[in-house]
C-alpha atoms as a PDB file:
ATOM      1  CA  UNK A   1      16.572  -7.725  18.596  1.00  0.00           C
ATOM      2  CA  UNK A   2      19.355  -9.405  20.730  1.00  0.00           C
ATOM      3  CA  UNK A   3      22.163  -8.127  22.605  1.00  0.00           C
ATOM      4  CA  UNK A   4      24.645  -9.603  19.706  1.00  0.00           C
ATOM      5  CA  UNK A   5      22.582  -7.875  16.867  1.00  0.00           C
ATOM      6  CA  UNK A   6      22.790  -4.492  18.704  1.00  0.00           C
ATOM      7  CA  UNK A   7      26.585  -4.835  19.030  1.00  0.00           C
ATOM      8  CA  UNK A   8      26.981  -5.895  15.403  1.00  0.00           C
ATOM      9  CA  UNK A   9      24.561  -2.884  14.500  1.00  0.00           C
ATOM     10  CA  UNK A  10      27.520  -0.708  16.373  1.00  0.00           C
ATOM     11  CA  UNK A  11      30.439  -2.142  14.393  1.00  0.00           C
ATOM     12  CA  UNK A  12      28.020  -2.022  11.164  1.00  0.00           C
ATOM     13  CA  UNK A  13      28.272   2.006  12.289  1.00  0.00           C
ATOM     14  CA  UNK A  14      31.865   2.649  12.436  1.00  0.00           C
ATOM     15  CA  UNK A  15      32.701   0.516   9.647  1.00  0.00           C
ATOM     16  CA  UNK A  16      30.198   3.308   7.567  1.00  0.00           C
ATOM     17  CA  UNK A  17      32.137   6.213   9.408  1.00  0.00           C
ATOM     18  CA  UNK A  18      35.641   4.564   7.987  1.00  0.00           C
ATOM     19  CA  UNK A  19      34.599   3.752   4.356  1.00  0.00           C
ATOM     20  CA  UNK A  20      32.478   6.918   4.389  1.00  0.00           C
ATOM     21  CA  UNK A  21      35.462   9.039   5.391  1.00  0.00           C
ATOM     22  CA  UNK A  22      37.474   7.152   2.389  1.00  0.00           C
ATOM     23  CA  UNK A  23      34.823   7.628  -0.160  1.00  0.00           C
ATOM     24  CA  UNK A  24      33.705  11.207   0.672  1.00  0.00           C
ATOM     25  CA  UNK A  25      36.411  12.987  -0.367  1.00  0.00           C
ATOM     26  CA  UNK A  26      37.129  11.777  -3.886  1.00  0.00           C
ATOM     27  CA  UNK A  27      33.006  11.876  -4.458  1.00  0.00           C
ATOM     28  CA  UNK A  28      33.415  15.642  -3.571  1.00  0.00           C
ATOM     29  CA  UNK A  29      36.299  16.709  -5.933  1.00  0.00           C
ATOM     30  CA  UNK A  30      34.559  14.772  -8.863  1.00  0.00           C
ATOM     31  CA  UNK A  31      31.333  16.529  -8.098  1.00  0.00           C
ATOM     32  CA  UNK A  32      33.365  19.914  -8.099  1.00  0.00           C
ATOM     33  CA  UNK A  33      35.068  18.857 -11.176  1.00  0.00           C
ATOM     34  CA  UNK A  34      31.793  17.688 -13.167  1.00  0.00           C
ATOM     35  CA  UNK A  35      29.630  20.220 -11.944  1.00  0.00           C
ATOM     36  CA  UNK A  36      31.496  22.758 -10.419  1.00  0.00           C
ATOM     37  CA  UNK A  37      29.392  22.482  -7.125  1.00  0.00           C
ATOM     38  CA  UNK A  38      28.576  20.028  -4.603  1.00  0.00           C
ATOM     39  CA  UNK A  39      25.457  17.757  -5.159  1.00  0.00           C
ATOM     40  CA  UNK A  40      23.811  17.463  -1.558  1.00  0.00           C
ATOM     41  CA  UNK A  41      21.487  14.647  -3.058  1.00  0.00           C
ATOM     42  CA  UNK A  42      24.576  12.878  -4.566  1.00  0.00           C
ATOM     43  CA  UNK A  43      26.470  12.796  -1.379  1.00  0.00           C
ATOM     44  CA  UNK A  44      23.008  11.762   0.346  1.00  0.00           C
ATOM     45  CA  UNK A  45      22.860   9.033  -1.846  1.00  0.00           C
ATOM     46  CA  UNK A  46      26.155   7.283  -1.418  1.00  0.00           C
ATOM     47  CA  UNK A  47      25.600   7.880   2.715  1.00  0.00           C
ATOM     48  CA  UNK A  48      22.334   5.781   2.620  1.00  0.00           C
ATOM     49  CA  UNK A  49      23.916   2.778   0.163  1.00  0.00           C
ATOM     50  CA  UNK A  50      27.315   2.911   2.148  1.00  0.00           C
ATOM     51  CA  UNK A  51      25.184   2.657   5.344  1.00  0.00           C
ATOM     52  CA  UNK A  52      22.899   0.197   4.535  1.00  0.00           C
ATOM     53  CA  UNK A  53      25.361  -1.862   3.155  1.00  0.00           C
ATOM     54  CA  UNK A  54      27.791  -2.253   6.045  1.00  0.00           C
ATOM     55  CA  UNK A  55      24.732  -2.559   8.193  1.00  0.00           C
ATOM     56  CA  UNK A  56      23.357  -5.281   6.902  1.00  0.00           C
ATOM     57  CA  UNK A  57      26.813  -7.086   6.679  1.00  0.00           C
ATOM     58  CA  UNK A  58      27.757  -6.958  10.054  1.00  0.00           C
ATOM     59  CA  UNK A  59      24.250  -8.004  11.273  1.00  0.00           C
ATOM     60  CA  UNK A  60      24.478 -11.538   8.799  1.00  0.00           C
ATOM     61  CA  UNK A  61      28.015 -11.711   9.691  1.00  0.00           C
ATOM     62  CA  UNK A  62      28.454 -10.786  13.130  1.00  0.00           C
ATOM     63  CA  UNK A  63      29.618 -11.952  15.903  1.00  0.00           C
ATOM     64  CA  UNK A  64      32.097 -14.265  14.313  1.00  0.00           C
ATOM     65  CA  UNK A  65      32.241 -17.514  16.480  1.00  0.00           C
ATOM     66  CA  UNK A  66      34.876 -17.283  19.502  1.00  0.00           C
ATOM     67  CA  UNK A  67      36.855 -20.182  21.633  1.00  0.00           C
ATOM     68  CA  UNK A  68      33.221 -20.694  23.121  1.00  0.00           C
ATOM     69  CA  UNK A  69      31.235 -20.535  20.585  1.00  0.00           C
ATOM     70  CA  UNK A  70      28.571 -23.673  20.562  1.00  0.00           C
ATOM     71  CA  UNK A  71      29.091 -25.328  17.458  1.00  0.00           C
ATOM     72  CA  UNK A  72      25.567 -25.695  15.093  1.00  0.00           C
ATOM     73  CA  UNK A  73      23.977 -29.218  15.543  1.00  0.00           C
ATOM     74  CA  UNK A  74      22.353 -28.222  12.149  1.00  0.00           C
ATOM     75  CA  UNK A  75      23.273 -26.471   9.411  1.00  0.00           C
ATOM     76  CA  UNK A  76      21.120 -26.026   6.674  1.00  0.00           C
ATOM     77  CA  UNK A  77      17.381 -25.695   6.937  1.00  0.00           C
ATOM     78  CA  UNK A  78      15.468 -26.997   3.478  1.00  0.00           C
ATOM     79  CA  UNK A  79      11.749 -27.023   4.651  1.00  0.00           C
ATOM     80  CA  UNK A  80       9.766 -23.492   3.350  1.00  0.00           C
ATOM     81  CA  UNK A  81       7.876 -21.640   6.354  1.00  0.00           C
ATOM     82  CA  UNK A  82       9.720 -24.213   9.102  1.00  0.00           C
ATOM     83  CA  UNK A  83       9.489 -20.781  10.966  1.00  0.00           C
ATOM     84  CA  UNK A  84       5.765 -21.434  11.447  1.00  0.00           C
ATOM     85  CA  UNK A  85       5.898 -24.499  13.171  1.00  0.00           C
ATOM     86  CA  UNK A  86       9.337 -23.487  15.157  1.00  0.00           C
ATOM     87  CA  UNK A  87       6.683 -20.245  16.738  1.00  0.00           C
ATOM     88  CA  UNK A  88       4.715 -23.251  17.099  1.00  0.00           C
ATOM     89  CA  UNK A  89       6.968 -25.455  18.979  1.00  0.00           C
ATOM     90  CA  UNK A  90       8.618 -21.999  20.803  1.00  0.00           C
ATOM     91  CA  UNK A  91       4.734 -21.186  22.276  1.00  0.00           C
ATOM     92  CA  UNK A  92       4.430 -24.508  23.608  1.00  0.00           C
ATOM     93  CA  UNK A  93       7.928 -24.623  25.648  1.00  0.00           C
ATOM     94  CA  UNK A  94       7.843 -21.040  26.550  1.00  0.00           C
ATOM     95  CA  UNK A  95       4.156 -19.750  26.457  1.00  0.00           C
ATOM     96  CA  UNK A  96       2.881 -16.438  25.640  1.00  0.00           C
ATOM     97  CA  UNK A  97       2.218 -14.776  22.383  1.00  0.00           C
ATOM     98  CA  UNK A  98       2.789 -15.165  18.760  1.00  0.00           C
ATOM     99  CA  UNK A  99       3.937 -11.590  17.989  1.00  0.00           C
ATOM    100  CA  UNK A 100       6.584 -11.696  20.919  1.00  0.00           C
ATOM    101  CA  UNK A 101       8.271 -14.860  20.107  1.00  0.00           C
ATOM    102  CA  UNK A 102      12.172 -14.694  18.921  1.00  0.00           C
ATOM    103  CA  UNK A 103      10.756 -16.710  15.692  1.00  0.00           C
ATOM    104  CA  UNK A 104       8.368 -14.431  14.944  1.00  0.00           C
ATOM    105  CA  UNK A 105      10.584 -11.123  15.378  1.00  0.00           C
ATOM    106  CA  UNK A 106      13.347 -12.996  13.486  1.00  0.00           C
ATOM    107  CA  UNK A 107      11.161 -13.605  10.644  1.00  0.00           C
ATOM    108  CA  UNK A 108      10.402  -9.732  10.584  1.00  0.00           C
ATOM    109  CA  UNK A 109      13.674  -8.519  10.848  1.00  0.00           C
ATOM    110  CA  UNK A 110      14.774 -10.745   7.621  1.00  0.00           C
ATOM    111  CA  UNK A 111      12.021  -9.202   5.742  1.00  0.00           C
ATOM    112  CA  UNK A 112      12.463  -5.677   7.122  1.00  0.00           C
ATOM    113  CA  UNK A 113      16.250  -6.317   6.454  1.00  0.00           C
ATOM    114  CA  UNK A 114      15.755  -6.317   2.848  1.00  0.00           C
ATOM    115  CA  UNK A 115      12.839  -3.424   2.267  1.00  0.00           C
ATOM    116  CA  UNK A 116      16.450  -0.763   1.993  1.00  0.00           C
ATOM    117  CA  UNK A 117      17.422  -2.550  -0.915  1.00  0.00           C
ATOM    118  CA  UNK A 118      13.915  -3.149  -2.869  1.00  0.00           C
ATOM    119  CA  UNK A 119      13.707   0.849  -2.082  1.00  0.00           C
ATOM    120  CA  UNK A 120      17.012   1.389  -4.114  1.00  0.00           C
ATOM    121  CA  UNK A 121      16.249  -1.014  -6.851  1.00  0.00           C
ATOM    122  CA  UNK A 122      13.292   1.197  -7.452  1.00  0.00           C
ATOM    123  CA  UNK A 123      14.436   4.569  -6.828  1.00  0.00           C
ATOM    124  CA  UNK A 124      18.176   4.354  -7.766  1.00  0.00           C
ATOM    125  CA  UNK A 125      18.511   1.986  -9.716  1.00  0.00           C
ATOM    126  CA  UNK A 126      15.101   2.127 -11.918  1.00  0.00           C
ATOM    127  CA  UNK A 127      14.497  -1.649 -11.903  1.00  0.00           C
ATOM    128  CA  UNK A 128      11.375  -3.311 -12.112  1.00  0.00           C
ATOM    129  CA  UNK A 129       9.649  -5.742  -9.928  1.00  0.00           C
ATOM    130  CA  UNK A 130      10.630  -9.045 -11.471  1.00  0.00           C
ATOM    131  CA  UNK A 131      14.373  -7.324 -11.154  1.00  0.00           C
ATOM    132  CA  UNK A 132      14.252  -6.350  -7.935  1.00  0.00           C
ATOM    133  CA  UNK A 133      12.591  -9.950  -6.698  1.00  0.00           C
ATOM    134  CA  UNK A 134      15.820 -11.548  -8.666  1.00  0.00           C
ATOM    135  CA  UNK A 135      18.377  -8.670  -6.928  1.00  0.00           C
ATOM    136  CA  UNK A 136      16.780  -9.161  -3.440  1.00  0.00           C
ATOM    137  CA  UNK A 137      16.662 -13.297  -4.082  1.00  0.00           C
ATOM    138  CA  UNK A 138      20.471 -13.160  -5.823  1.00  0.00           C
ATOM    139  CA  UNK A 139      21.553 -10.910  -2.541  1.00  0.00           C
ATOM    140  CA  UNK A 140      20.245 -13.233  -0.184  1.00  0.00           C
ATOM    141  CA  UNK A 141      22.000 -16.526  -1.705  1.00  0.00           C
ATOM    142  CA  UNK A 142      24.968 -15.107  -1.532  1.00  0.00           C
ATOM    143  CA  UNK A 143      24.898 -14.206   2.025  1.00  0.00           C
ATOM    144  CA  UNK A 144      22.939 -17.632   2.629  1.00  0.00           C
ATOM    145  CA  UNK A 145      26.308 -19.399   0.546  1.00  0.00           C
ATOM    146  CA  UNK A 146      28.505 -17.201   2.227  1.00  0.00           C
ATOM    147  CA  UNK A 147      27.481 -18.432   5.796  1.00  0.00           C
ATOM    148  CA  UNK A 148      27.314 -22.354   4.761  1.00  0.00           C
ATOM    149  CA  UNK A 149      30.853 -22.167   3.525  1.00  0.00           C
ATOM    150  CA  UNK A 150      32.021 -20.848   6.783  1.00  0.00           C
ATOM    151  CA  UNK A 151      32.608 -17.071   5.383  1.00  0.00           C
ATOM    152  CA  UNK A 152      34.060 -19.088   2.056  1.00  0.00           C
ATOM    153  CA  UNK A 153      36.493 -21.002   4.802  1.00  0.00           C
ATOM    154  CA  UNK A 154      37.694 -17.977   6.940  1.00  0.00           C
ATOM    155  CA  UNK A 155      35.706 -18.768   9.586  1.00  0.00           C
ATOM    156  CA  UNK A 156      36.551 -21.601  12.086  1.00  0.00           C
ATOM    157  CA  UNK A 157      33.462 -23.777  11.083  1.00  0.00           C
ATOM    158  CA  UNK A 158      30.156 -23.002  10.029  1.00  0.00           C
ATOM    159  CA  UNK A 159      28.299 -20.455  12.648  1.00  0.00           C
ATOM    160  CA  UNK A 160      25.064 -19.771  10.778  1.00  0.00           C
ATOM    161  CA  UNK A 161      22.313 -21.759   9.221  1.00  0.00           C
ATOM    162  CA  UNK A 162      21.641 -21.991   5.700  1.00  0.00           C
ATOM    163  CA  UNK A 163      17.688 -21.305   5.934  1.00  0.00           C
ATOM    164  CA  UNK A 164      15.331 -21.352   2.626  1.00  0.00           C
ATOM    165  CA  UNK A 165      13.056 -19.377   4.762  1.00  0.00           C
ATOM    166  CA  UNK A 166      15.519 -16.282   4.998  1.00  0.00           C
ATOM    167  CA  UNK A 167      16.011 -16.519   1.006  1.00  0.00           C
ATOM    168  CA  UNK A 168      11.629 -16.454   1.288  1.00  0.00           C
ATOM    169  CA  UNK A 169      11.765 -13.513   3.519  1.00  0.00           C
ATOM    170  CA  UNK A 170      14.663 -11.282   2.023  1.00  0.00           C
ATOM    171  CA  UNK A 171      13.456 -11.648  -1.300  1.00  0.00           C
ATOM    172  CA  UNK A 172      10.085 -10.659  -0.022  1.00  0.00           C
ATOM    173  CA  UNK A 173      11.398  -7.637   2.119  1.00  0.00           C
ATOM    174  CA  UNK A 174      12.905  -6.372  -1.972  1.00  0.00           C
ATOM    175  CA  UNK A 175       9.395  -6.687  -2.921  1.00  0.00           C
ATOM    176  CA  UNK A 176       8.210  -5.180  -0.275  1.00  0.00           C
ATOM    177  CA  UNK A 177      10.439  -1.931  -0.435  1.00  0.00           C
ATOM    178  CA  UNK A 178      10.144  -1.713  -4.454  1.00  0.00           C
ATOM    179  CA  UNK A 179       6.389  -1.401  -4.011  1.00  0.00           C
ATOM    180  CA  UNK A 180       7.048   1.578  -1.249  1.00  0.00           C
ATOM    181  CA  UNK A 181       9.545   3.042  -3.585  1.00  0.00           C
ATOM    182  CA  UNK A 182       6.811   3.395  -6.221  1.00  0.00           C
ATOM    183  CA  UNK A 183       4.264   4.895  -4.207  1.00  0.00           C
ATOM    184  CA  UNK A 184       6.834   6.993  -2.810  1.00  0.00           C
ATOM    185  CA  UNK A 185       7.863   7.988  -6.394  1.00  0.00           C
ATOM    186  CA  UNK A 186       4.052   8.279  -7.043  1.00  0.00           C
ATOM    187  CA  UNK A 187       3.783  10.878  -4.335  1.00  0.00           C
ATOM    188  CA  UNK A 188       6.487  12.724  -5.212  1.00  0.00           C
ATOM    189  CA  UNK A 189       5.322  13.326  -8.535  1.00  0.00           C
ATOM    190  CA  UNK A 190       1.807  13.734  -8.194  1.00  0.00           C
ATOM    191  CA  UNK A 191       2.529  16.385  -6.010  1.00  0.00           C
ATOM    192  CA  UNK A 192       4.944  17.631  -8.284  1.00  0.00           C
ATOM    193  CA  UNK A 193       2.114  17.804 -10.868  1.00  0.00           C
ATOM    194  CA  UNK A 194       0.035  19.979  -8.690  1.00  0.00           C
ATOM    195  CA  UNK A 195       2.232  22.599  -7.057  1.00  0.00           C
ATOM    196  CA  UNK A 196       2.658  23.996 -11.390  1.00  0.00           C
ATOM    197  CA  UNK A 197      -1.527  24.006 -11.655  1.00  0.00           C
ATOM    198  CA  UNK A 198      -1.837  25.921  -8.499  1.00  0.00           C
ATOM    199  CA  UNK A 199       0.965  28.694  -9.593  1.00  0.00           C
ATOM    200  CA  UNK A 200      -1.077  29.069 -12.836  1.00  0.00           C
ATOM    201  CA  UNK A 201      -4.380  29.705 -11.181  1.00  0.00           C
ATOM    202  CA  UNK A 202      -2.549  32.401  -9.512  1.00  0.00           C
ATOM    203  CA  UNK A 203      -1.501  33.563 -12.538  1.00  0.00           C
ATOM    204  CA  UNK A 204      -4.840  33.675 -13.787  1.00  0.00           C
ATOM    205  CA  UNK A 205      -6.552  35.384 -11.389  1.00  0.00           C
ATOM    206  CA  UNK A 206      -3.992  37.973 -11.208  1.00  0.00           C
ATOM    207  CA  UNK A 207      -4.647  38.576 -14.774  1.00  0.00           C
ATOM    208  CA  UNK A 208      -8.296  39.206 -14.476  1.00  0.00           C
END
């Protein structure tokens, strides 16, 4: 991770902090006034989305370009798994391994980027795999659209590359989460399931 993605990560932060602070409050009188209590779980919930969300927008957004900013000699990147050949081409300008090139680890962090989401589509949101495939694919466009229209022409010029493989990899980060979301659910219930056949063996056997 680069210097620039750390920083964004920071603003991604206290941009939570601020919208949290706006959101909290209102979340907790409606949860007194529906319930009468407060729902930790609730309040968990919208802490993890609101995070996740300004997270990943300042690290696709962030830094904006500045007076001196390089402008992109390319734009738009059509070819699927270019990435492959540009580890390729990076191992034979800068040697050393696979796993530690910046194409490599950039690759990752696109897929890992999107495993938050596929975990929500599961979990939250109760959506199935084709859904979650179309919600992490749908996600990434926009962000891919937003970026070759220059921030939809709020931005200077264009400062990011439209890249087919970071629609490949996002979409398959969603996957990726909605399968751990499953298990996860899977776990949770199975050992749901047991913890109410244990109590009535003990019942049982305090009955013989």
């Amino acid at each position: 991770m680069t210097n620039a993605q750390l920083t964004a990560l920071q603003y991604g932060f206290i941009g939570f902090l601020a919208l949290w602070a706006v959101v909290l409050v209102p979340q907790l009188i409606t949860q007194l006034a529906h319930h009468g209590r407060l729902r930790p779980r609730g309040l968990a919930t919208t802490a993890a989305v609101l995070l996740y969300g300004c997270m990943t927008l300042a690290v696709v957004f962030l830094p904006l370009p500045g007076p001196g900013t390089r402008r992109l000699t390319q734009t738009v990147q059509l070819h699927p798994f270019q990435w492959i050949a540009d580890i390729h081409t990076e191992l034979l300008k800068h040697g050393g391994e696979w796993l530690t090139t910046q194409t490599f680890q950039q690759a990752c962090l696109n897929v890992l980027l999107f495993v938050p989401l596929g975990v929500f589509a599961r979990i939250l949101w109760r959506r199935g795999l084709t859904g979650t495939a179309l919600i992490g694919f749908a996600a990434s466009l926009f962000i891919e659209v937003t970026q070759l229209t220059a921030n939809f022409g709020t931005a200077p010029y264009v400062y990011r590359i439209f890249d087919v493989d970071d629609l490949m990899n996002n979409t398959l980060g969603a996957v990726a989460g909605w399968v751990f979301g499953a298990l996860l659910l899977t776990l949770l219930r199975s050992t749901v399931d047991v913890q109410p056949a244990r109590s009535e063996r003990v019942h049982l056997a305090e009955t013989r």
